[in-house]
N, C-alpha and C. Protein backbone atom coordinates (compact mmCIF):
# COMPACT_ATOMS: atom_id res chain seq x y z
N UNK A 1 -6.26 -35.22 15.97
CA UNK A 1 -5.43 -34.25 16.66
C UNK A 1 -4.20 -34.93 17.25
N UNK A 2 -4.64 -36.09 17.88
CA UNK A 2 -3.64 -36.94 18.46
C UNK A 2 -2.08 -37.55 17.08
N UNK A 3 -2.69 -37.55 16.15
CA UNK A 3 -1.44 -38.20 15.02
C UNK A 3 -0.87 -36.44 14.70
N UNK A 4 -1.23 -35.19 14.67
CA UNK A 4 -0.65 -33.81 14.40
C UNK A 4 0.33 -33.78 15.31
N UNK A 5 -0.18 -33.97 16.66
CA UNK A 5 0.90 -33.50 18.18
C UNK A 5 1.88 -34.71 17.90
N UNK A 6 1.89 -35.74 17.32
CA UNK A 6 3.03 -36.75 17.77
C UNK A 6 3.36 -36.50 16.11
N UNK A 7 3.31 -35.59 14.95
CA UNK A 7 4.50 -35.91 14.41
C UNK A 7 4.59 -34.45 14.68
N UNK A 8 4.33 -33.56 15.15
CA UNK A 8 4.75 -31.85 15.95
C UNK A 8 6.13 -32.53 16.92
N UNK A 9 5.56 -33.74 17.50
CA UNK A 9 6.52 -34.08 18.62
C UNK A 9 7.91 -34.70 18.07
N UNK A 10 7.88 -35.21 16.94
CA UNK A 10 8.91 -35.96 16.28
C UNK A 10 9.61 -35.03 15.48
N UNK A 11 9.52 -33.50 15.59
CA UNK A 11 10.01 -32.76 14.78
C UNK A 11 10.45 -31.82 15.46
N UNK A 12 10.28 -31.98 17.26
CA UNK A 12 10.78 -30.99 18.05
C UNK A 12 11.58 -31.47 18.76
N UNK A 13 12.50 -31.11 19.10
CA UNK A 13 14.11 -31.33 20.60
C UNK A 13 13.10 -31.27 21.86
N UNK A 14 13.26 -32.44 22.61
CA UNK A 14 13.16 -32.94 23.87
C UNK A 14 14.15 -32.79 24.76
N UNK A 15 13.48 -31.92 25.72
CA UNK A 15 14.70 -31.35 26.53
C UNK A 15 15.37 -32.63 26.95
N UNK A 16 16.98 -32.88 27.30
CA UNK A 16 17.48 -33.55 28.09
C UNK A 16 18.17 -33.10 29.43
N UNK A 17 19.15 -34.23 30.22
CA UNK A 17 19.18 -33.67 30.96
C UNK A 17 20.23 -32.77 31.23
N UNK A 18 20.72 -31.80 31.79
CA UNK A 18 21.30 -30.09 32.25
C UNK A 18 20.97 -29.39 30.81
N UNK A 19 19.40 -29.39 31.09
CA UNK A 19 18.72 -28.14 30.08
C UNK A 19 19.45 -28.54 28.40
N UNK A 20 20.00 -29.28 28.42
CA UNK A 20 20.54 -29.05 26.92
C UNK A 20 19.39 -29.78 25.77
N UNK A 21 19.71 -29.88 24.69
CA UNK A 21 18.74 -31.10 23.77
C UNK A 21 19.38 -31.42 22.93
N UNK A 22 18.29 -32.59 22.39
CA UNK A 22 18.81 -33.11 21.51
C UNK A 22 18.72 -32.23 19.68
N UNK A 23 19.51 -32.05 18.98
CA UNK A 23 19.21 -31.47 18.04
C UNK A 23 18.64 -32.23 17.32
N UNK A 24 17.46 -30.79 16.53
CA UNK A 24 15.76 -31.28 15.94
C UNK A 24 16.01 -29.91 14.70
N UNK A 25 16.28 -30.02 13.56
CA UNK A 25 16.24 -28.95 12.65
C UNK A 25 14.99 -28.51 12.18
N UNK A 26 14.39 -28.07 11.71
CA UNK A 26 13.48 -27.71 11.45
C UNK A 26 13.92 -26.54 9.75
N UNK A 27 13.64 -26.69 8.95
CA UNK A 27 14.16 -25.92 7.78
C UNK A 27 13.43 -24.64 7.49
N UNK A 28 13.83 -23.82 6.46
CA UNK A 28 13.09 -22.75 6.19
C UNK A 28 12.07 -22.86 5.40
N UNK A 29 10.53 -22.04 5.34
CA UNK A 29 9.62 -22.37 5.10
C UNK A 29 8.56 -23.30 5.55
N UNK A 30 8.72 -22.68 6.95
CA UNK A 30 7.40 -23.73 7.70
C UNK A 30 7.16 -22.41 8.57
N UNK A 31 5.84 -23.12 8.79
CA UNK A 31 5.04 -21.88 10.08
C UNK A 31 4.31 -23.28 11.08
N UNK A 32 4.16 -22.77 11.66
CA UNK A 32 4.07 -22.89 13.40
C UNK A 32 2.42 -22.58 13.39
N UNK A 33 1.40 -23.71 13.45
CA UNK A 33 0.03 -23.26 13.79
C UNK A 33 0.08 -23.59 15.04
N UNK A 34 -0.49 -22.84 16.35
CA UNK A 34 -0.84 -22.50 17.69
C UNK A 34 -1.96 -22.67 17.67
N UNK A 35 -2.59 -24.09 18.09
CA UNK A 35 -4.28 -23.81 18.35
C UNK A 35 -4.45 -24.65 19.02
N UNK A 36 -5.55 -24.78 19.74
CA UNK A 36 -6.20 -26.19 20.61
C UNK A 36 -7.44 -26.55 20.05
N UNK A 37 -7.76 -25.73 19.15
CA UNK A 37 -8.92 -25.78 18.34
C UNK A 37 -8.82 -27.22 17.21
N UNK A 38 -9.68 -28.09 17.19
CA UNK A 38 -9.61 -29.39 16.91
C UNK A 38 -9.80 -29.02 15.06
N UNK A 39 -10.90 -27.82 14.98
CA UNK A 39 -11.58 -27.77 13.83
C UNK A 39 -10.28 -26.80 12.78
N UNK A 40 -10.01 -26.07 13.47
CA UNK A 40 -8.37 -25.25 13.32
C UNK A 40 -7.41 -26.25 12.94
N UNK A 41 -7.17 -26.56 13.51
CA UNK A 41 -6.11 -27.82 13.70
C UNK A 41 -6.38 -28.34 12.55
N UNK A 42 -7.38 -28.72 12.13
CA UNK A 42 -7.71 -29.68 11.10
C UNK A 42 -7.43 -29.03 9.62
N UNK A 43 -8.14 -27.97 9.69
CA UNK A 43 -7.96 -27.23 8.17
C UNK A 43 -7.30 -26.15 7.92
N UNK A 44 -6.34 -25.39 8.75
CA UNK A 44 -5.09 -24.75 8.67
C UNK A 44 -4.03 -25.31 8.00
N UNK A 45 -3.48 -26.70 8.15
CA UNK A 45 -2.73 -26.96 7.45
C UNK A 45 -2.70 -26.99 6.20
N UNK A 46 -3.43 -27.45 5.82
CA UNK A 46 -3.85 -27.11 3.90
C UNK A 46 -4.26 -25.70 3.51
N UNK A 47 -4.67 -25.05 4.74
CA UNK A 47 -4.50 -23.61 4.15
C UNK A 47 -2.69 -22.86 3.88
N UNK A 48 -2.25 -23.34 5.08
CA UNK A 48 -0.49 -22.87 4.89
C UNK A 48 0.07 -23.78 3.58
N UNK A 49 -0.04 -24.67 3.42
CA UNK A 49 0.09 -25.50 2.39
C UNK A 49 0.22 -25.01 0.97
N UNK A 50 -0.76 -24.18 0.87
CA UNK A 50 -1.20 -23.71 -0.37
C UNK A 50 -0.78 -22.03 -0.56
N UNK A 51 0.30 -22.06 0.74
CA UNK A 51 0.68 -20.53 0.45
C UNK A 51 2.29 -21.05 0.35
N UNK A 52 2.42 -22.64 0.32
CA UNK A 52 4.14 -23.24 -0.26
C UNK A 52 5.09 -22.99 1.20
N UNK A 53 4.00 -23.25 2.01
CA UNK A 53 4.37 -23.42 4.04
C UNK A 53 4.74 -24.72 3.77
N UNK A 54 5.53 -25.21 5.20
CA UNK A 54 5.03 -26.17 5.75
C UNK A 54 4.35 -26.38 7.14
N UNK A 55 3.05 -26.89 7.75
CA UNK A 55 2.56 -26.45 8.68
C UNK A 55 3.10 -27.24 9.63
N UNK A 56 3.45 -26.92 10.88
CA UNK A 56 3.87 -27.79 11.81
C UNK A 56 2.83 -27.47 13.02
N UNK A 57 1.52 -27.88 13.50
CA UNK A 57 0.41 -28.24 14.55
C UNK A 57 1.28 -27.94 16.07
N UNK A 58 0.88 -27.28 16.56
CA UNK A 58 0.95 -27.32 18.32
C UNK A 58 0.03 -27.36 19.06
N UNK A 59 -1.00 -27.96 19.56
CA UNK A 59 -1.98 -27.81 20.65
C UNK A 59 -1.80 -27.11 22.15
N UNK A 60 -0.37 -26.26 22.28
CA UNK A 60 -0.73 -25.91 23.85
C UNK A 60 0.45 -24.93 23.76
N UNK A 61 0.39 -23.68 24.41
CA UNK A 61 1.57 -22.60 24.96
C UNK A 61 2.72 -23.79 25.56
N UNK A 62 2.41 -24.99 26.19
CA UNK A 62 3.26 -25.56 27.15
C UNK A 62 4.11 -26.48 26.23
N UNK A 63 3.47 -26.71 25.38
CA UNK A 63 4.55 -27.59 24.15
C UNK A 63 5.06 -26.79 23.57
N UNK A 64 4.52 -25.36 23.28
CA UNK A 64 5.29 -24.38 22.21
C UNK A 64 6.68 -23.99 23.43
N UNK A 65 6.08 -23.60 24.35
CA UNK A 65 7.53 -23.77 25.69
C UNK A 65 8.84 -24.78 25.71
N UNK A 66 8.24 -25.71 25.53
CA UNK A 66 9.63 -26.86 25.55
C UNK A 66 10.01 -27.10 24.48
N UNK A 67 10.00 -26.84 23.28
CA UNK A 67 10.54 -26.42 22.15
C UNK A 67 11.62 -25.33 22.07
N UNK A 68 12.71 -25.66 21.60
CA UNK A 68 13.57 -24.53 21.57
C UNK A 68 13.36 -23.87 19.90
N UNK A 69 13.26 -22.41 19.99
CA UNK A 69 13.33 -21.67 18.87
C UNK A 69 14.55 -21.37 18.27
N UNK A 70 14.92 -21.46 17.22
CA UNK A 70 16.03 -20.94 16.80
C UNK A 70 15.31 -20.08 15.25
N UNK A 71 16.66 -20.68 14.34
CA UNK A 71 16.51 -20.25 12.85
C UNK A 71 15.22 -21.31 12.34
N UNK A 72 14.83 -20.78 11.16
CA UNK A 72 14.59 -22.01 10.53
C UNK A 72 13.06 -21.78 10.02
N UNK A 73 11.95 -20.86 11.01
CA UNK A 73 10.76 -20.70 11.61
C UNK A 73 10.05 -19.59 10.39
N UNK A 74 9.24 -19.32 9.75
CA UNK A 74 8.79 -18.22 8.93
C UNK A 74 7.66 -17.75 9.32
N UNK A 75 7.11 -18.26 10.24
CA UNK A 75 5.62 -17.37 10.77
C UNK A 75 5.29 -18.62 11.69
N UNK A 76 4.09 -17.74 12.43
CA UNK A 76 3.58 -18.29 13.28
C UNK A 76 2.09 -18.18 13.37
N UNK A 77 1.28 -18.92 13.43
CA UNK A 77 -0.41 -18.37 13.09
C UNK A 77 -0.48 -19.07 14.63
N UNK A 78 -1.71 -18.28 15.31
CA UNK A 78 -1.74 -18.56 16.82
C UNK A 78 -3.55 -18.47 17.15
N UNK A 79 -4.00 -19.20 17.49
CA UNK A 79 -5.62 -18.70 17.88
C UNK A 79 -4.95 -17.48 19.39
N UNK A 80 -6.57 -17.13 19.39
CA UNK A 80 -6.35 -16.50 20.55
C UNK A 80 -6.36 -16.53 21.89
N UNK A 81 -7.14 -17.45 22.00
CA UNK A 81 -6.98 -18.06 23.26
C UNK A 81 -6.75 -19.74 23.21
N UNK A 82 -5.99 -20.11 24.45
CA UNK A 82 -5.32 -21.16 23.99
C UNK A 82 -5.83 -22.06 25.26
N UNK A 83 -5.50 -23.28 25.55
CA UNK A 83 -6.60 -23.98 26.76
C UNK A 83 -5.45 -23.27 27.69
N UNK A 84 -4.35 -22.84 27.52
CA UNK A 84 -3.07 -22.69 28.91
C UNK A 84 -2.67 -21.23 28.42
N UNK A 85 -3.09 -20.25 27.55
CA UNK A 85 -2.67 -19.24 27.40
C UNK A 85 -3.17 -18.62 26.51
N UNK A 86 -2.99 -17.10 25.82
CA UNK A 86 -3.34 -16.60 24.68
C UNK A 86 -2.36 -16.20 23.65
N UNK A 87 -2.42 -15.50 22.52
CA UNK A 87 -1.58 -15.37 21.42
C UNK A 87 -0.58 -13.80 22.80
N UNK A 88 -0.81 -13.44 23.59
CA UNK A 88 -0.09 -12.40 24.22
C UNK A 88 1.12 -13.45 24.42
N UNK A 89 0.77 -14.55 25.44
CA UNK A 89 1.84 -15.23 25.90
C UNK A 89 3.11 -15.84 24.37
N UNK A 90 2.33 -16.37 22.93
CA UNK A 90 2.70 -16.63 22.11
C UNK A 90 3.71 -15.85 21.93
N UNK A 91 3.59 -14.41 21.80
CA UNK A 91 4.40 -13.03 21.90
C UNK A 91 5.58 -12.75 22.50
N UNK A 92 4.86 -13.65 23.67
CA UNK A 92 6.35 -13.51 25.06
C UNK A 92 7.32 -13.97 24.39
N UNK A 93 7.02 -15.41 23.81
CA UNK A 93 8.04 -16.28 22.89
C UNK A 93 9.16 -15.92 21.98
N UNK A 94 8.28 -15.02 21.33
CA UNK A 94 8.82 -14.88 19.80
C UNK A 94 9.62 -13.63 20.18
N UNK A 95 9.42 -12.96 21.05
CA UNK A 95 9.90 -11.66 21.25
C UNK A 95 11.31 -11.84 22.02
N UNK A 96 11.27 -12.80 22.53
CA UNK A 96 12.11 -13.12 23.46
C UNK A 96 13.35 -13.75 22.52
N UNK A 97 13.14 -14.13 21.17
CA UNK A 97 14.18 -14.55 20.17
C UNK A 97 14.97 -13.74 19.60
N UNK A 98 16.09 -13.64 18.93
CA UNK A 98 16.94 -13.30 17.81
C UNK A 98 16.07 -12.88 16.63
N UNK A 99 15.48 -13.89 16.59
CA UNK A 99 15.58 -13.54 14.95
C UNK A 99 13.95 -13.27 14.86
N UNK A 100 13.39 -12.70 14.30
CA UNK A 100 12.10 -11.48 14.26
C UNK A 100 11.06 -13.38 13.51
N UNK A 101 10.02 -13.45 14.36
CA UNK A 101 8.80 -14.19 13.39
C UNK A 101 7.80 -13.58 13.28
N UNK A 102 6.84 -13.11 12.53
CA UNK A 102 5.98 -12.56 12.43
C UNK A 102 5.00 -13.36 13.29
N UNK A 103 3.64 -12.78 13.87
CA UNK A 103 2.69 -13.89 14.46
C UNK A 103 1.32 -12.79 13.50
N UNK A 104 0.24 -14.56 13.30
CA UNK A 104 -0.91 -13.65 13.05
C UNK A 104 -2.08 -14.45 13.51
N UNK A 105 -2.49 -13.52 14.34
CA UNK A 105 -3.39 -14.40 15.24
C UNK A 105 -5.33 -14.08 14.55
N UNK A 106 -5.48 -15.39 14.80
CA UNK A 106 -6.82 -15.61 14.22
C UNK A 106 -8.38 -15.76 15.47
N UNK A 107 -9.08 -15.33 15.43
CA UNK A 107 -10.12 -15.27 16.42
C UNK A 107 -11.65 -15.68 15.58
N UNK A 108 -12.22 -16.46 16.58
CA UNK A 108 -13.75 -16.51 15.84
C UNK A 108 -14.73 -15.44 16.60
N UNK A 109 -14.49 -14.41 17.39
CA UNK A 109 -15.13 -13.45 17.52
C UNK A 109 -14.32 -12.35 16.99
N UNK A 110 -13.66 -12.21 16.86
CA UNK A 110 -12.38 -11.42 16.57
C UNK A 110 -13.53 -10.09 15.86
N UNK A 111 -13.33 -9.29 17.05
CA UNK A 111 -13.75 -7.46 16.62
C UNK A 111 -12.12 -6.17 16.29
N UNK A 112 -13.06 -5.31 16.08
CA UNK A 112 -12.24 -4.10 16.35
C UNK A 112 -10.83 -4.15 17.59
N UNK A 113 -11.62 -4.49 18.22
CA UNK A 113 -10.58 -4.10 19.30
C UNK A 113 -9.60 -5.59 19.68
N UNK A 114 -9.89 -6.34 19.34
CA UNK A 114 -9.25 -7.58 19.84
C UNK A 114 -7.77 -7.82 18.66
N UNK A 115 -8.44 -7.31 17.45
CA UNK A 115 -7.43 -6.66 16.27
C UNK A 115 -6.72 -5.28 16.60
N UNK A 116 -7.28 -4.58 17.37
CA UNK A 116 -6.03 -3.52 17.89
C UNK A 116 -5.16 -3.87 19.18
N UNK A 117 -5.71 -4.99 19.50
CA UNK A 117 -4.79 -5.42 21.29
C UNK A 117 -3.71 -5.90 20.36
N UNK A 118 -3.94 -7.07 19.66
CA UNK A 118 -3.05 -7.92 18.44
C UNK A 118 -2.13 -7.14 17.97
N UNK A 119 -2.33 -6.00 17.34
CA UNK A 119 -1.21 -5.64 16.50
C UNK A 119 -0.53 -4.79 17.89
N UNK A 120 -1.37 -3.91 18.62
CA UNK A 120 -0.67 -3.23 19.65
C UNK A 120 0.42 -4.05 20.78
N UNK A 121 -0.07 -5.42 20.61
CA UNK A 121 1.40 -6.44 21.27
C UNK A 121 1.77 -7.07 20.69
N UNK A 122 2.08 -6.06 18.88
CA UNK A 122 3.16 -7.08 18.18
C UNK A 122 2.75 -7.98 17.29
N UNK A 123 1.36 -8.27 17.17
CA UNK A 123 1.01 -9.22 16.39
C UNK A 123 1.44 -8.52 14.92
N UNK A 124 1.66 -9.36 13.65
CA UNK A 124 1.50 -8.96 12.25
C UNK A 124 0.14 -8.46 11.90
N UNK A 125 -0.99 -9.76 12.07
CA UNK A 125 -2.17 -8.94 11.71
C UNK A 125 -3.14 -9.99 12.80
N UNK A 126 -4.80 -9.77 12.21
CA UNK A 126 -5.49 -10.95 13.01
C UNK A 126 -6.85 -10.46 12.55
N UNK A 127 -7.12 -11.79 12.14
CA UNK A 127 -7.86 -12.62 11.19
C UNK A 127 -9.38 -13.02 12.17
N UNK A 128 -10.31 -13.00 11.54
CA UNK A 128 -11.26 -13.85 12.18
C UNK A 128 -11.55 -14.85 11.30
N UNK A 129 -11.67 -16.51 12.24
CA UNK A 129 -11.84 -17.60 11.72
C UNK A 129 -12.92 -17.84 11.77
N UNK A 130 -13.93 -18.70 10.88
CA UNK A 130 -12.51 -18.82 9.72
C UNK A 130 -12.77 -18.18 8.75
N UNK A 131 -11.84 -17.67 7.50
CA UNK A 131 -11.12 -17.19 7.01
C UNK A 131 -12.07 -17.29 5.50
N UNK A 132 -12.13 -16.00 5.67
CA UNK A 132 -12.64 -15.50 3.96
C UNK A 132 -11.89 -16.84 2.85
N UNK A 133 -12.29 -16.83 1.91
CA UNK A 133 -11.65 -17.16 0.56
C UNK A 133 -10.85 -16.33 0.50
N UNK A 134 -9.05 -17.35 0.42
CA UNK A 134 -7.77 -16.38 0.22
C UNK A 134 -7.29 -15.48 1.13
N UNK A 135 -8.24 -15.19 1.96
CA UNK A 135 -7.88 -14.16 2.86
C UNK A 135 -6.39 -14.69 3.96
N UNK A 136 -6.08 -15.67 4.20
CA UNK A 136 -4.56 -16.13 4.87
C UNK A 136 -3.59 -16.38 4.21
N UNK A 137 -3.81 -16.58 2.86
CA UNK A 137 -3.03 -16.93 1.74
C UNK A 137 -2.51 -15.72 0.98
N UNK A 138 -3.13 -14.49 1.29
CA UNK A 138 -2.79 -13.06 0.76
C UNK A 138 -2.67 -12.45 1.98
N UNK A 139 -2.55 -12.60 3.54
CA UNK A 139 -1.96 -12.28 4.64
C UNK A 139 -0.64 -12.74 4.25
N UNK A 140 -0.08 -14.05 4.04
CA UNK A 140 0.95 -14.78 4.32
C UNK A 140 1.75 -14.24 2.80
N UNK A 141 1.64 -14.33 1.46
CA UNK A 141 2.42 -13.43 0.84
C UNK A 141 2.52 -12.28 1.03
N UNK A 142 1.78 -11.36 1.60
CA UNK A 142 2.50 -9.76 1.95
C UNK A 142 3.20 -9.77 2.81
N UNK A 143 3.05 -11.26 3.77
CA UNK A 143 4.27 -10.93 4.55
C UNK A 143 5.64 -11.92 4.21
N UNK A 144 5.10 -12.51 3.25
CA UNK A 144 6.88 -13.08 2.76
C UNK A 144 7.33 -12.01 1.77
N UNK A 145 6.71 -10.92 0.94
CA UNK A 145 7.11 -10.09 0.36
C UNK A 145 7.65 -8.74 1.16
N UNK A 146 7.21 -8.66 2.06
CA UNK A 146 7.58 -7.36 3.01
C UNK A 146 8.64 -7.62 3.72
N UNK A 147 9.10 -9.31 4.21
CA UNK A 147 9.81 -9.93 4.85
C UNK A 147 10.76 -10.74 4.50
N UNK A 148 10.67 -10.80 3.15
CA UNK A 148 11.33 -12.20 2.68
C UNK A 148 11.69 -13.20 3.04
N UNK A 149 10.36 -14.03 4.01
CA UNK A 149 10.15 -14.63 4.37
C UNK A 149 10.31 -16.21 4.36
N UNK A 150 10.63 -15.87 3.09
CA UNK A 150 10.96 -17.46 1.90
C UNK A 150 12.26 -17.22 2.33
N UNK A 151 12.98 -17.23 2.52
CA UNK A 151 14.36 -17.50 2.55
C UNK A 151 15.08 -17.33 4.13
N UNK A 152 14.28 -16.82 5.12
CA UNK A 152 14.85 -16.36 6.25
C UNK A 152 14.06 -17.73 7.36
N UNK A 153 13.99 -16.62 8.23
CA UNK A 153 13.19 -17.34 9.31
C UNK A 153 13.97 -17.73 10.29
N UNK A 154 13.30 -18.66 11.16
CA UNK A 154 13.61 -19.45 12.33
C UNK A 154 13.53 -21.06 12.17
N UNK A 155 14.59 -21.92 12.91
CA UNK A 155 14.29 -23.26 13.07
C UNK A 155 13.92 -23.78 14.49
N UNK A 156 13.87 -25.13 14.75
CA UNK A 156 13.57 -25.84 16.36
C UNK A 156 15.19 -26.08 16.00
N UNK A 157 15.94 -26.18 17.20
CA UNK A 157 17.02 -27.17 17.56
C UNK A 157 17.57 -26.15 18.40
N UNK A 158 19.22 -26.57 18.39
CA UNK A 158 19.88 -25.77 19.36
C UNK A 158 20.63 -24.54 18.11
């Protein structure tokens, strides 16, 4: 987990000082996994991988915070609860941007209703982990086809 967060960290703008940063690009075709989940963490990336992502690991709402959002960004996969927050706060984030990221948040109890809070604050969809055969890999093309997702998005920098 520790080698994910430090190259997450080498790929994000560190605030300096009067709020500004240093510019950190980040290109199109990467998604953003949100988890603190060690076992998540671990085998998400080769799942985005194989939908022609690139995964970039966050362990905490508080690192996804000091990161600046821009262009560049094509989704965001988020557990649901996070050790400092949940995929709601994730929301605050993305909502709070320019440019539209889809989020799709994944749960290992994940019922009825925890999938209607999700989409009812915005989520794209939400998944219980882990994840059928294909089942994130045919989430993630309906939404680069509905979105055109491959070519748009969000980056980190200024």
């Amino acid at each position: 987990m520790k080698e994910r967060e430090q190259v997450a960290a080498e790929l994000f703008a560190k605030p300096m000082r009067g709020g500004t940063s240093a510019r950190k690009t980040i290109s199109s075709g990467r998604a953003i996994i949100l988890s603190g989940d060690e076992t998540a963490s671990a085998s998400l990336p080769e799942l985005v991988q194989q939908s022609g992502l690139q995964p970039i690991c966050i362990g905490s709402m508080a690192r996804l915070r000091s990161c600046q959002l821009n262009s560049g960004i094509s989704l965001m996969l988020c557990e649901e609860r996070l050790p400092d927050g949940t995929f709601r706060d994730a929301l605050d984030v993305l909502h709070g941007m320019a440019e539209r990221i889809p989020l799709v948040v994944f749960s290992r109890i994940a019922e009825w209703e925890t999938y209607l809070e999700a989409v009812r604050w915005g989520a794209y969809d939400c998944l219980r982990y882990p994840f059928r055969s294909g089942e994130l890999q045919r989430v993630i093309e309906r939404m680069l086809e509905s979105n055109d997702l491959s070519t748009g998005g969000a980056d980190l920098g200024n």
